[in-house]
C-alpha atoms as a PDB file:
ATOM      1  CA  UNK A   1      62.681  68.618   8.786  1.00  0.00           C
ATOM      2  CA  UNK A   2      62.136  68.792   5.220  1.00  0.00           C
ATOM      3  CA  UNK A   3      62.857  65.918   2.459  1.00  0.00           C
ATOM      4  CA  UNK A   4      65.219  68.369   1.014  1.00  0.00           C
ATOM      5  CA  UNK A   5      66.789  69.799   4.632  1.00  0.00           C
ATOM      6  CA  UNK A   6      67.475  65.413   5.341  1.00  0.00           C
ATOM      7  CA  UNK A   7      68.549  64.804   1.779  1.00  0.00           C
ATOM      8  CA  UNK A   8      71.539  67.591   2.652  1.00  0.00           C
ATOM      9  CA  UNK A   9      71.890  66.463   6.360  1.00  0.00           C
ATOM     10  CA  UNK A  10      72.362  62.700   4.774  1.00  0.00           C
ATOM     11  CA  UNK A  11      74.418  63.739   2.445  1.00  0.00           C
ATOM     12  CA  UNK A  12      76.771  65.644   4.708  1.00  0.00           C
ATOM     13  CA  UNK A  13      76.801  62.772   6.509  1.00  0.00           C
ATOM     14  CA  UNK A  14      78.121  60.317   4.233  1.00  0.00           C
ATOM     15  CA  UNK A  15      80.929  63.175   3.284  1.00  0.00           C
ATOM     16  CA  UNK A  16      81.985  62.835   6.827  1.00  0.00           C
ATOM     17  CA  UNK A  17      81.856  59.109   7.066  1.00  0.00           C
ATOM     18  CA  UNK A  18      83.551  58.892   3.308  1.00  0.00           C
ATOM     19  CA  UNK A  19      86.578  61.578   4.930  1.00  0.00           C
ATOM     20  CA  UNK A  20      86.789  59.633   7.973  1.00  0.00           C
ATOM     21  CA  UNK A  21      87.136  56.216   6.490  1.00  0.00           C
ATOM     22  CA  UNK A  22      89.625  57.631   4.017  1.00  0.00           C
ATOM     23  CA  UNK A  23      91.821  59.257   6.989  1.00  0.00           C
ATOM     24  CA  UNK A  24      91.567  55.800   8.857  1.00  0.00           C
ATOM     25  CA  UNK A  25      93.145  53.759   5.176  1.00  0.00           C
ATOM     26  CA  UNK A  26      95.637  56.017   5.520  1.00  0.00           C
ATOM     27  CA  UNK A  27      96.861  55.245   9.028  1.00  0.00           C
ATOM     28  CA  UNK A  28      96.278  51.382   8.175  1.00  0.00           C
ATOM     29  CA  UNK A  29      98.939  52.360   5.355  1.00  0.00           C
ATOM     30  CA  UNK A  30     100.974  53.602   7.496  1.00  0.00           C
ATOM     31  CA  UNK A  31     101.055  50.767   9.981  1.00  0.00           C
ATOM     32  CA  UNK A  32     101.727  48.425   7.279  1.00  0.00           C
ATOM     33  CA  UNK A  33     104.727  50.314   5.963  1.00  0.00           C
ATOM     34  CA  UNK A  34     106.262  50.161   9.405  1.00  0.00           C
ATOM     35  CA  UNK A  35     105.221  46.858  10.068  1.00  0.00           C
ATOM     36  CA  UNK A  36     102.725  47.427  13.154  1.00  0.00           C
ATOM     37  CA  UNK A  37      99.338  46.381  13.779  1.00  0.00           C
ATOM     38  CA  UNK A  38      96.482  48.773  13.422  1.00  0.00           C
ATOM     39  CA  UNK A  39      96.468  49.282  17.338  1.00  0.00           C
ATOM     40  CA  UNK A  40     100.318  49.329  17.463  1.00  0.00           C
ATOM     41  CA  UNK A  41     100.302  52.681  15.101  1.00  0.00           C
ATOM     42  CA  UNK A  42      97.436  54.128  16.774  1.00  0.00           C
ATOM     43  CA  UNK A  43      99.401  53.841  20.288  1.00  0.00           C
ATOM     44  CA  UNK A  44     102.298  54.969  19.107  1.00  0.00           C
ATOM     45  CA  UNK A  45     100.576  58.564  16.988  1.00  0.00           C
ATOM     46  CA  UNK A  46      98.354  58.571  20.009  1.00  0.00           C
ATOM     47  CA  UNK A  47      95.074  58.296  18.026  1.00  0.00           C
ATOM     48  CA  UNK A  48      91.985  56.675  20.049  1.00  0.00           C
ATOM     49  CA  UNK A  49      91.182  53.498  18.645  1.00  0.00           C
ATOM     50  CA  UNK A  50      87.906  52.075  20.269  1.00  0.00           C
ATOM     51  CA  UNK A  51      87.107  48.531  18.848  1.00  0.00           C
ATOM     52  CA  UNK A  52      83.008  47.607  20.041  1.00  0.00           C
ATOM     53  CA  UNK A  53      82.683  43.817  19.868  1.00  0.00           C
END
């Protein structure tokens, strides 16, 4: 791979990562405006929430 081909696969990356923390605020929001827990909301919209120690 290229410095140029990783600099675009890195960056691509951290668009995903940036998107995916951003969608994950947004549920956290949510939670708090009903007044559940992170893994209360996720049960209830059925999202997957897997918590490594």
């Amino acid at each position: 791979m290229t410095d140029a081909e990783w600099e675009k696969l890195s960056d691509a990356i951290d668009t995903v990562e940036m998107a995916n923390a951003d969608q994950w605020q947004a549920v956290a929001d949510v939670a708090d405006q009903r007044g559940l827990t992170l893994a209360e909301i996720t049960r209830e919209l059925e999202i997957p929430l897997i918590i490594k120690p």
